[in-house]
N, C-alpha and C. Protein backbone atom coordinates (compact mmCIF):
# COMPACT_ATOMS: atom_id res chain seq x y z
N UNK A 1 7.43 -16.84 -8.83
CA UNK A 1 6.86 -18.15 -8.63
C UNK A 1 5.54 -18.04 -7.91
N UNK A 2 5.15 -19.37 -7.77
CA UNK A 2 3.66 -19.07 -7.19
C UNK A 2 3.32 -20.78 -6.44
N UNK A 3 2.18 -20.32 -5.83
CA UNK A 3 1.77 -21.76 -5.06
C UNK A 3 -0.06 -21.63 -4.89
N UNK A 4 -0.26 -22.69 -5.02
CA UNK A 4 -2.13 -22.60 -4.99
C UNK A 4 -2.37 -23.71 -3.84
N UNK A 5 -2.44 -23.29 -2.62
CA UNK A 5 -2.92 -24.50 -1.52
C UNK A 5 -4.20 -24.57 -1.75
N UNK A 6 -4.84 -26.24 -2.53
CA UNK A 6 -5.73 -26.27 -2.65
C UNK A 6 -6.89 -26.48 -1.12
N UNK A 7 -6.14 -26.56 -0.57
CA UNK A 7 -7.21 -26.95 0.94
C UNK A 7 -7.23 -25.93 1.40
N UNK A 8 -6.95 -24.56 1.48
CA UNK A 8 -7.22 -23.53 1.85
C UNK A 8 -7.75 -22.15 0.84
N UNK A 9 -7.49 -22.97 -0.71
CA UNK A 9 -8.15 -22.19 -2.06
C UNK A 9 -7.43 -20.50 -1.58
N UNK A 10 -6.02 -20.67 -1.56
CA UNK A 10 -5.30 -19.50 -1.67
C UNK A 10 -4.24 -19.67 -2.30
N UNK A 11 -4.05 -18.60 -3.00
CA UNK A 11 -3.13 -18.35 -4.27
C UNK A 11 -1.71 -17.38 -3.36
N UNK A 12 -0.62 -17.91 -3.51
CA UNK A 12 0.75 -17.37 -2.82
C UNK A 12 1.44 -16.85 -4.22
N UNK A 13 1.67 -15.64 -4.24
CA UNK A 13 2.74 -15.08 -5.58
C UNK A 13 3.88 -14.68 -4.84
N UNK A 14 5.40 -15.09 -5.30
CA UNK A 14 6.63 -14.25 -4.97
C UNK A 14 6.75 -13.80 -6.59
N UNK A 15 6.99 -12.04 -6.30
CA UNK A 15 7.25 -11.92 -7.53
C UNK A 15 9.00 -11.60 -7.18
N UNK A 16 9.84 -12.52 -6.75
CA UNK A 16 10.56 -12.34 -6.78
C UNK A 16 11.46 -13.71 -5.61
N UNK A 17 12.56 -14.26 -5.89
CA UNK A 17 13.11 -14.66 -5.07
C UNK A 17 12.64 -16.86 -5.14
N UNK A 18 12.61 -17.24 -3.92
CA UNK A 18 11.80 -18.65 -4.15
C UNK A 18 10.49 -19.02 -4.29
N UNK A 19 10.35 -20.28 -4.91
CA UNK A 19 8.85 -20.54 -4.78
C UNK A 19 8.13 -21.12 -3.64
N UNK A 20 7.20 -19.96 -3.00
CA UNK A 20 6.41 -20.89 -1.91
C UNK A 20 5.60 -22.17 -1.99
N UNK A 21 6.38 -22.63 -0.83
CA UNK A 21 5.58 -24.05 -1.06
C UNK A 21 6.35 -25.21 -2.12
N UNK A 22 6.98 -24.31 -2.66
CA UNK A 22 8.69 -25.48 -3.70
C UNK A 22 9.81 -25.45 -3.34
N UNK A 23 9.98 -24.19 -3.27
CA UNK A 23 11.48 -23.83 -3.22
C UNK A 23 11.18 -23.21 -1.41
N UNK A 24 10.90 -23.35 -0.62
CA UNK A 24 10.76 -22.57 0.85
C UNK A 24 9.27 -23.36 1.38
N UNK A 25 9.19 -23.58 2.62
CA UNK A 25 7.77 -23.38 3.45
C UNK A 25 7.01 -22.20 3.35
N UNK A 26 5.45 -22.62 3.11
CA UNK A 26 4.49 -21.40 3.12
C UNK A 26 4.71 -20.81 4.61
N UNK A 27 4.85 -19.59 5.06
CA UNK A 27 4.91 -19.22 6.16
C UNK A 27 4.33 -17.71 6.31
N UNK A 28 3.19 -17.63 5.40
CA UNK A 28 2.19 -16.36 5.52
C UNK A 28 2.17 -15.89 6.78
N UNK A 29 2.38 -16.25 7.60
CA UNK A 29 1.93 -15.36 8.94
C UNK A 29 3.12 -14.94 9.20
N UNK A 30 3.99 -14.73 8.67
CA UNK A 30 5.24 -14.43 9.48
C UNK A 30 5.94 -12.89 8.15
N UNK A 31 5.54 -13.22 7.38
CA UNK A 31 5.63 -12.22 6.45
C UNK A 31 5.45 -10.86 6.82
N UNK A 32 6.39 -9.83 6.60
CA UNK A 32 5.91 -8.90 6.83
C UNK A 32 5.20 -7.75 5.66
N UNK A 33 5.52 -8.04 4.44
CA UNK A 33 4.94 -7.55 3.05
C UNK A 33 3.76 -8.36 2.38
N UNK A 34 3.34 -8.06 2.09
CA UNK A 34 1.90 -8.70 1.51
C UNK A 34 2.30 -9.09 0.05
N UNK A 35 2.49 -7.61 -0.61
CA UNK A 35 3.09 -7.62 -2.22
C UNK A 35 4.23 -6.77 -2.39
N UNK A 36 5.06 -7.13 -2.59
CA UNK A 36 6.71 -6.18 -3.00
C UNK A 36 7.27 -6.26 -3.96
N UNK A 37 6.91 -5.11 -4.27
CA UNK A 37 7.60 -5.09 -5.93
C UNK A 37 8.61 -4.12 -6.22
N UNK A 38 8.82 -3.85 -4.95
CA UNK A 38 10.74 -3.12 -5.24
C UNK A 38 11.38 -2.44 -6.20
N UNK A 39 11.75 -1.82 -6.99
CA UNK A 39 12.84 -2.15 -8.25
C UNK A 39 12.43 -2.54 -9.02
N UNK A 40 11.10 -2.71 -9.59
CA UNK A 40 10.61 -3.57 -10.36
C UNK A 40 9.71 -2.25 -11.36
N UNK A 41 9.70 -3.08 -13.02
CA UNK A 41 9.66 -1.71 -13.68
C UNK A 41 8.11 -2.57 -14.44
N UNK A 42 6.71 -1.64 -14.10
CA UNK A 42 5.26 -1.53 -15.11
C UNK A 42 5.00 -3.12 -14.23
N UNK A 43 4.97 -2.92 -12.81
CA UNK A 43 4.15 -4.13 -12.07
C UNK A 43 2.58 -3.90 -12.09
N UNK A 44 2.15 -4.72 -12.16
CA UNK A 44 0.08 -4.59 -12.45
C UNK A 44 -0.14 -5.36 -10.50
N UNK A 45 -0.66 -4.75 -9.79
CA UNK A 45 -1.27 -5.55 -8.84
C UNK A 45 -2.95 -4.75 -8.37
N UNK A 46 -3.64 -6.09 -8.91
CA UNK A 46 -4.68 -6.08 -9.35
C UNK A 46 -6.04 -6.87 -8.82
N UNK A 47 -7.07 -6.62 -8.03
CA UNK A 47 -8.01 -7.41 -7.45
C UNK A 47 -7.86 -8.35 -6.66
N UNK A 48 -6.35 -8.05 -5.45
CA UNK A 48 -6.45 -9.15 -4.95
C UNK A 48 -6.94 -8.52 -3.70
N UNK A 49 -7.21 -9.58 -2.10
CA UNK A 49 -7.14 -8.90 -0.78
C UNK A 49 -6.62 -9.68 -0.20
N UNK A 50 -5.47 -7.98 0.49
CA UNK A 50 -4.05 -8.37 1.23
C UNK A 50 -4.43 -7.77 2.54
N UNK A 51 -4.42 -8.97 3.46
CA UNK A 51 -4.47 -9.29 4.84
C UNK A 51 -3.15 -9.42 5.76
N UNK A 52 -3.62 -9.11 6.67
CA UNK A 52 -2.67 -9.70 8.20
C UNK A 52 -1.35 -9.96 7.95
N UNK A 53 -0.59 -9.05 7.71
CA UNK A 53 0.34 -8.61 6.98
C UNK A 53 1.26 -7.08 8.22
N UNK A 54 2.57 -7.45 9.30
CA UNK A 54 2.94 -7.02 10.15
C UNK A 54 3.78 -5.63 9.92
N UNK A 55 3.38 -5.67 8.18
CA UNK A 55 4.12 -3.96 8.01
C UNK A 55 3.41 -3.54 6.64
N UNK A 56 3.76 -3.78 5.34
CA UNK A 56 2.96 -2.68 4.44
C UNK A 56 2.32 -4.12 3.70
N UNK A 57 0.77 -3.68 3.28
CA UNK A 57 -0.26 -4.47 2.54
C UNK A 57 0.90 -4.17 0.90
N UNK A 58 1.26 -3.38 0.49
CA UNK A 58 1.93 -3.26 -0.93
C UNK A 58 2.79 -2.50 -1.03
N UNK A 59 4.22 -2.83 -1.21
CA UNK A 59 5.26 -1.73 -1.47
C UNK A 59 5.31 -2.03 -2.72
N UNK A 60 5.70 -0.84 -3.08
CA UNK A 60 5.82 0.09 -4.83
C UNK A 60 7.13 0.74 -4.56
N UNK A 61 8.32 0.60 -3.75
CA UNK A 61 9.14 1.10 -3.76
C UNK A 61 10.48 1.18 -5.02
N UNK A 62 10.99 2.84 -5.40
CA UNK A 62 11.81 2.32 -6.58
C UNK A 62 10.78 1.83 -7.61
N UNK A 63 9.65 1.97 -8.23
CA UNK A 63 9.45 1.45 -9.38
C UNK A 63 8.71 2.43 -10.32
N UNK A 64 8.74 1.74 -11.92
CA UNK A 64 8.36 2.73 -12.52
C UNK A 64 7.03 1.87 -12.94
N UNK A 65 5.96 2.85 -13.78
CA UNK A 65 4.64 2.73 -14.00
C UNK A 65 3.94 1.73 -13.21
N UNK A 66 3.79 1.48 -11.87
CA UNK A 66 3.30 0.72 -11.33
C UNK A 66 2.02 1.10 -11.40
N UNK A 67 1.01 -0.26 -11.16
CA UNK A 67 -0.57 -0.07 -11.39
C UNK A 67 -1.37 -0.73 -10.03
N UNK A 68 -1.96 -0.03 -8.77
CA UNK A 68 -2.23 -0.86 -7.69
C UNK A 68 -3.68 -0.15 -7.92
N UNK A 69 -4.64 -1.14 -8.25
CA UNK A 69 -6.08 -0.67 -8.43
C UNK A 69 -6.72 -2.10 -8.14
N UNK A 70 -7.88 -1.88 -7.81
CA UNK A 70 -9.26 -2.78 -7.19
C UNK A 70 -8.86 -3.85 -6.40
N UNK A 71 -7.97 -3.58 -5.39
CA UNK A 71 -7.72 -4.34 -3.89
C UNK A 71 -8.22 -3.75 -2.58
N UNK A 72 -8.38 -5.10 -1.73
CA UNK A 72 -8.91 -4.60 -0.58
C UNK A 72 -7.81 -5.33 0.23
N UNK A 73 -7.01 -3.80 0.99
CA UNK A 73 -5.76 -3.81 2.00
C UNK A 73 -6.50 -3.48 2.93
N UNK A 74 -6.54 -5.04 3.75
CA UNK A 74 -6.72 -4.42 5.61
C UNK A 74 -5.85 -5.22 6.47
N UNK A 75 -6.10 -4.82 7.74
CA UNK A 75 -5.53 -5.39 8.62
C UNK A 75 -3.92 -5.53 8.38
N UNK A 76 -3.71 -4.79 8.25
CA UNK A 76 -2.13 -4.70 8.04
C UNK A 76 -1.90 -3.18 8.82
N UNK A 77 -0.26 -3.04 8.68
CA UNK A 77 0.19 -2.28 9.60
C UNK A 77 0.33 -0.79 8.77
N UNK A 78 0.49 -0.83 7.44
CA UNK A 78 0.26 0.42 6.55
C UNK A 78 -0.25 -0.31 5.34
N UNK A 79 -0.95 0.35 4.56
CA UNK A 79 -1.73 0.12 3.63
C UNK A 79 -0.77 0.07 2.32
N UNK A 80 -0.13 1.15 1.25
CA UNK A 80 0.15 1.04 0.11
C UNK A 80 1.29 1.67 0.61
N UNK A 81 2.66 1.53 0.73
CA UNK A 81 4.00 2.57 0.87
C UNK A 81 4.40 2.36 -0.88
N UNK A 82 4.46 3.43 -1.33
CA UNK A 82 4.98 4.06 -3.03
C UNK A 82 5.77 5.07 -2.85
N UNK A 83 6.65 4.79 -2.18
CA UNK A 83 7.98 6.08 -2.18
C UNK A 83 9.35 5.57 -2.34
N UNK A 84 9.96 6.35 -3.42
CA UNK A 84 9.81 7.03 -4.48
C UNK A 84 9.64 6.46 -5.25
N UNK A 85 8.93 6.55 -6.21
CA UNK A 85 8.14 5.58 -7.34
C UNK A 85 7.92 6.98 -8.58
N UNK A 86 7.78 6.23 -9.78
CA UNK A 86 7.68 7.73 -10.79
C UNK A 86 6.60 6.78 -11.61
N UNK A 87 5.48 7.39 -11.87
CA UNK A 87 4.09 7.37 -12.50
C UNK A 87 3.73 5.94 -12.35
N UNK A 88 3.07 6.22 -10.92
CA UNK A 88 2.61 5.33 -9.99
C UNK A 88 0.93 5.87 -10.56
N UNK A 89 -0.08 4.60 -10.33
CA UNK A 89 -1.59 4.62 -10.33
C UNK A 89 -1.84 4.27 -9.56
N UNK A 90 -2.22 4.38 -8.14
CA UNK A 90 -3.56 3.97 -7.28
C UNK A 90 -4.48 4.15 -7.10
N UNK A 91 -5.72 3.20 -7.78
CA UNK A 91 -7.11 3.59 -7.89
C UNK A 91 -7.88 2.90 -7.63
N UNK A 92 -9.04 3.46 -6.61
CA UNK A 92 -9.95 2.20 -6.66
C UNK A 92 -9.47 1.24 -5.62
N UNK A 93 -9.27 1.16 -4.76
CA UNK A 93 -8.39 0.54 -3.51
C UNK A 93 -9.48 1.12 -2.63
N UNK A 94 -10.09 -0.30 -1.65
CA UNK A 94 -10.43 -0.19 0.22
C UNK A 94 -9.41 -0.45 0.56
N UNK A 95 -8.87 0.53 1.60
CA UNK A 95 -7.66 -0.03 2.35
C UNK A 95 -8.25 0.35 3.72
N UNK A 96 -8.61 -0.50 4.77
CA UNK A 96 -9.07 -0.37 6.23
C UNK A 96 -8.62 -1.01 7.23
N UNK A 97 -9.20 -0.30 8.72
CA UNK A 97 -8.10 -1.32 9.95
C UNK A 97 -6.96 -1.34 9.62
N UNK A 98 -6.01 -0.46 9.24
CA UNK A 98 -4.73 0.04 9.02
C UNK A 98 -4.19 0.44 10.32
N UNK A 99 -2.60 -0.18 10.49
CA UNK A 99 -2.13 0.34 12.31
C UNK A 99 -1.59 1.76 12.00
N UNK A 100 -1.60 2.06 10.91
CA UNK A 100 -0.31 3.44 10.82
C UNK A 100 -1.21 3.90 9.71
N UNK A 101 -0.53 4.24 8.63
CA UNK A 101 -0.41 4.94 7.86
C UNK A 101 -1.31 4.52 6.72
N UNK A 102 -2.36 4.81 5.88
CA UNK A 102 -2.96 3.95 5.10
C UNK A 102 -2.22 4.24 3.58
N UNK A 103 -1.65 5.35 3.11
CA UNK A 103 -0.79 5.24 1.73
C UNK A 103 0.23 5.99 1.73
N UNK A 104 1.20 6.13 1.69
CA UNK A 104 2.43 6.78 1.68
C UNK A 104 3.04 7.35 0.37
N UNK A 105 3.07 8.24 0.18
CA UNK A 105 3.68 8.59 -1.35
C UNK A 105 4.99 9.31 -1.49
N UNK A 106 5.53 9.34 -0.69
CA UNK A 106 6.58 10.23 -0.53
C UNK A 106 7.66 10.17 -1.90
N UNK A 107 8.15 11.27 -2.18
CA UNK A 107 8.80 11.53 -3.14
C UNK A 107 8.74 10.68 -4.61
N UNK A 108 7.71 10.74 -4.80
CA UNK A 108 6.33 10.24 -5.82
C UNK A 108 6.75 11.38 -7.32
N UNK A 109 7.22 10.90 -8.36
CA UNK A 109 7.37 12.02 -9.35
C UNK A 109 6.11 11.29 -10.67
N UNK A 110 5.00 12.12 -10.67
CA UNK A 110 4.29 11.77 -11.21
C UNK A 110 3.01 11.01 -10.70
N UNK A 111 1.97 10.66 -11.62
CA UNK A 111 1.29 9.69 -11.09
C UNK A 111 -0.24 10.04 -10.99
N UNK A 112 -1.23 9.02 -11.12
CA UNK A 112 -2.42 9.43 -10.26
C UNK A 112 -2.75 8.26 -8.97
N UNK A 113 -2.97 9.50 -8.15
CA UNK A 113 -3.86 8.33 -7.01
C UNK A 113 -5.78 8.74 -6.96
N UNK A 114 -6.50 8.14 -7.11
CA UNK A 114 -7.49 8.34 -7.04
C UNK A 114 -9.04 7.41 -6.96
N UNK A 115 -10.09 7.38 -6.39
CA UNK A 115 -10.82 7.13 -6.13
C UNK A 115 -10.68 5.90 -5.09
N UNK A 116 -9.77 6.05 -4.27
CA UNK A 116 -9.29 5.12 -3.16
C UNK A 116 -10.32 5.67 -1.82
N UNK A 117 -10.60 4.28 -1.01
CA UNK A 117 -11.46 4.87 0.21
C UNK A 117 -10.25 4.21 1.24
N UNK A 118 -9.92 4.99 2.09
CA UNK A 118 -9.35 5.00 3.29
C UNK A 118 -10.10 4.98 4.45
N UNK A 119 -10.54 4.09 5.48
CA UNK A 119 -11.17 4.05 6.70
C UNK A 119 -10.29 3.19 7.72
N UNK A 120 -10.64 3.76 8.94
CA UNK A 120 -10.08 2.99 9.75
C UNK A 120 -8.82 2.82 10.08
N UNK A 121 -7.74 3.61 10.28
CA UNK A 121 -6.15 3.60 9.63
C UNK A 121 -6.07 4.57 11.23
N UNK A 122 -4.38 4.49 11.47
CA UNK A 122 -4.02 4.50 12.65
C UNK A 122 -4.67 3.72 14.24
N UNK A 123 -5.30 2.49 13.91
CA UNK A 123 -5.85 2.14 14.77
C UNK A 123 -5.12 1.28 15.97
N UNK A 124 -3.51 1.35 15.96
CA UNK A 124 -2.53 0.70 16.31
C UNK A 124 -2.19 1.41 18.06
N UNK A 125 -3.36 0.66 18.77
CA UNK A 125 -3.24 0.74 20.23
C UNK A 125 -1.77 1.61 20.96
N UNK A 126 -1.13 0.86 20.42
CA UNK A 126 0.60 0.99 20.75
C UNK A 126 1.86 2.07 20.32
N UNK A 127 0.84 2.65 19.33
CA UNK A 127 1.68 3.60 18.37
C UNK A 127 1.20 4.68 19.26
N UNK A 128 2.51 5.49 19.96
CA UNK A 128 2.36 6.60 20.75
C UNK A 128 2.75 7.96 20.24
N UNK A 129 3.57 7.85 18.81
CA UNK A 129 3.12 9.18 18.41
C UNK A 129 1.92 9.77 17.35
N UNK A 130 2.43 10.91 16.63
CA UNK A 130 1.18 10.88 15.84
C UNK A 130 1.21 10.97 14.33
N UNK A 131 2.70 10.20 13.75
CA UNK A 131 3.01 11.22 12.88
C UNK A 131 2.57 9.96 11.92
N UNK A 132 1.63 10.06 11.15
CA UNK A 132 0.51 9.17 10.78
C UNK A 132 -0.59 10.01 9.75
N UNK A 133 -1.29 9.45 9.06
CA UNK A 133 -2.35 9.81 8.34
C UNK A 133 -2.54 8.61 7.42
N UNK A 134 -3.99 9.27 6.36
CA UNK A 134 -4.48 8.45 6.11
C UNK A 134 -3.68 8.38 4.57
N UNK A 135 -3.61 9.51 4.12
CA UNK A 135 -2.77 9.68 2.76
C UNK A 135 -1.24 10.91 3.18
N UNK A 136 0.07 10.16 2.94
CA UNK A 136 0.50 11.32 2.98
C UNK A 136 1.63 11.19 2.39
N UNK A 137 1.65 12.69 1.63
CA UNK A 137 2.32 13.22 0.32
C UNK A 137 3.30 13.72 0.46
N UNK A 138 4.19 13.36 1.06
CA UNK A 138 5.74 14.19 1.05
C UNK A 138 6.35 14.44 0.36
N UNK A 139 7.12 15.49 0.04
CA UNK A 139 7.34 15.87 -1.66
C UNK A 139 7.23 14.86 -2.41
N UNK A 140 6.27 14.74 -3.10
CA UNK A 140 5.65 14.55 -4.72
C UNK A 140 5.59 15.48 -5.05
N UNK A 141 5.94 14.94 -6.79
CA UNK A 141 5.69 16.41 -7.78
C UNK A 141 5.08 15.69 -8.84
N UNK A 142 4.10 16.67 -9.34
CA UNK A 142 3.49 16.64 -10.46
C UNK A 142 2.77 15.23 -10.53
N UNK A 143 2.07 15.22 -9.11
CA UNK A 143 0.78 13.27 -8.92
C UNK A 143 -0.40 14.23 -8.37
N UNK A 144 -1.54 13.94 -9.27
CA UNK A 144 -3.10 14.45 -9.12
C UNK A 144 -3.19 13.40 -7.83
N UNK A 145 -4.10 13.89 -7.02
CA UNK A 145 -4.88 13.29 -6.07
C UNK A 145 -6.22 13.93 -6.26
N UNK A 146 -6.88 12.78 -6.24
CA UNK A 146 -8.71 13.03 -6.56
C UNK A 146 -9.44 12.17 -6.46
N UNK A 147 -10.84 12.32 -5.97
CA UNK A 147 -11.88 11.77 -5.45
C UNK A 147 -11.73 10.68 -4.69
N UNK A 148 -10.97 10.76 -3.68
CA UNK A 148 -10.82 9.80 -2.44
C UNK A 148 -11.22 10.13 -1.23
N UNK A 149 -11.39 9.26 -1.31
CA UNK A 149 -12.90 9.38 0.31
C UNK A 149 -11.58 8.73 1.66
N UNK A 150 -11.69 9.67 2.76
CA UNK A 150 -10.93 9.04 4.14
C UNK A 150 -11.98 9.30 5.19
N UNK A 151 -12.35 8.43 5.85
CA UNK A 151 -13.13 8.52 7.15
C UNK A 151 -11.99 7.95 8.22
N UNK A 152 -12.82 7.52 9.23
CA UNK A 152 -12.43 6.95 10.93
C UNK A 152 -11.32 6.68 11.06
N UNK A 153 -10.66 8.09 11.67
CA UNK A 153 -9.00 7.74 12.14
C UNK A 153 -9.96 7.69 13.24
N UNK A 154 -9.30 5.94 13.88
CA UNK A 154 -9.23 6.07 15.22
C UNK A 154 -8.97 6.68 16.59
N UNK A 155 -7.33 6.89 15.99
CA UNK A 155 -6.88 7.44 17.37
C UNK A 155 -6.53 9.01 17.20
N UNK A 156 -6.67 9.13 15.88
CA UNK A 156 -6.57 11.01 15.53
C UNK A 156 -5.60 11.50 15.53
N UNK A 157 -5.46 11.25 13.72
CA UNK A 157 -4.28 11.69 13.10
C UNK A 157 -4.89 12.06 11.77
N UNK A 158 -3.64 12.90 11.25
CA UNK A 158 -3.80 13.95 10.09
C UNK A 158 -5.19 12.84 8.93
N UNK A 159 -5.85 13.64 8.03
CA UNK A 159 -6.59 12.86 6.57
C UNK A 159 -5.21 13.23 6.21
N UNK A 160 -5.60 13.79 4.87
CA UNK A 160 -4.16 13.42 3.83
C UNK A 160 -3.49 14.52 4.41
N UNK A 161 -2.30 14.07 4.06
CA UNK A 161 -0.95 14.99 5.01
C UNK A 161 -0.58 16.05 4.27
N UNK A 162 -0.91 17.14 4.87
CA UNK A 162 -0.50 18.57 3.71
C UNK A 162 0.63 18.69 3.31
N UNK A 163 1.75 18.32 3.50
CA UNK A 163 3.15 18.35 3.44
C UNK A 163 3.81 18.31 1.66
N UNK A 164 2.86 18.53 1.38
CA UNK A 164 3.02 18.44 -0.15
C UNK A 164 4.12 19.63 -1.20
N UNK A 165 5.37 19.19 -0.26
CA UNK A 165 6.43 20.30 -0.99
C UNK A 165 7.07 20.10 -2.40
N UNK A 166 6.59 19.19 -2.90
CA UNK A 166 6.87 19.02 -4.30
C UNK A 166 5.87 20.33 -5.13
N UNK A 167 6.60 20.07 -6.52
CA UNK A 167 5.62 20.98 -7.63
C UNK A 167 5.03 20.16 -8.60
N UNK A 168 3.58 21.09 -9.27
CA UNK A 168 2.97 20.56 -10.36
C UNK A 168 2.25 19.61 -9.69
N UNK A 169 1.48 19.74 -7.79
CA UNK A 169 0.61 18.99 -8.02
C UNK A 169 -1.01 18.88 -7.98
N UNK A 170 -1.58 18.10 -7.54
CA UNK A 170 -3.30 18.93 -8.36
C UNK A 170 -4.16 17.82 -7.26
């Protein structure tokens, strides 16, 4: 379902569950997912920007051929979480001012991620350990990563996370 508050010219999508603003109160600030697409099989999320958002700008969790290209994820608490997901695309994504983690891929079978800029990620005052980065790959197998740009960890934590114990990847 969906909702268009014309006095604030913002577009609300549930891809799943009630309709905001019909079926429930708009209550954006309290949300902790931006876009969740769960379980959900060849989701397209596409040119939007996902804000102020108290845990992940886009979960891709559980799904197959998902497509997350030309959004700008900030200010949220992790940027893209896609674990485990099988031939996942992320491309072309600003994701900045991230509190944690800016993309997560963990146990990722397949996929490309690429030409994503990461800046600004772990900037979360409060977060006292370090186990954080800007991209990180926990066994995936067989997902190219290429031409993605990561600058300004704030508080100084890993770029992309070497941890890459999967096979077949590039």
């Amino acid at each position: 379902g969906w909702h268009y508050d014309k006095v604030k010219d913002l577009l609300y999508v549930n891809l799943a569950g009630k309709v905001p603003g019909k079926d429930t109160p708009v209550r954006v600030a309290e949300l902790e997912t931006g876009v969740d697409t769960a379980n959900c099989f060849f989701p397209r999320i596409r040119k939007l920007e996902i804000r102020g958002y108290n845990q992940h700008g886009v979960v891709i969790y559980n799904t197959m051929g998902a497509v997350v290209e030309d959004n700008y994820i900030h200010h949220v608490n992790a940027g893209i979480f896609a674990n485990p997901s099988t031939d996942v695309t992320i491309r072309r994504n600003t994701v900045t001012h991230i509190g944690n983690v800016g993309m997560c891929l963990g146990g990722n079978l397949g996929g490309t991620v690429e030409c994503n800029i990461i800046r600004d990620y772990h900037v979360n005052p409060f977060k006292t350990n370090q186990y954080s980065g800007a991209i990180m790959c926990n066994a995936i197998t067989g997902t190219a990563l290429r031409f993605n740009v990561v600058t300004h960890s704030i508080v100084g934590s890993a770029g992309i996370w070497p941890d890459c114990s999967g096979m077949g990847n590039a």
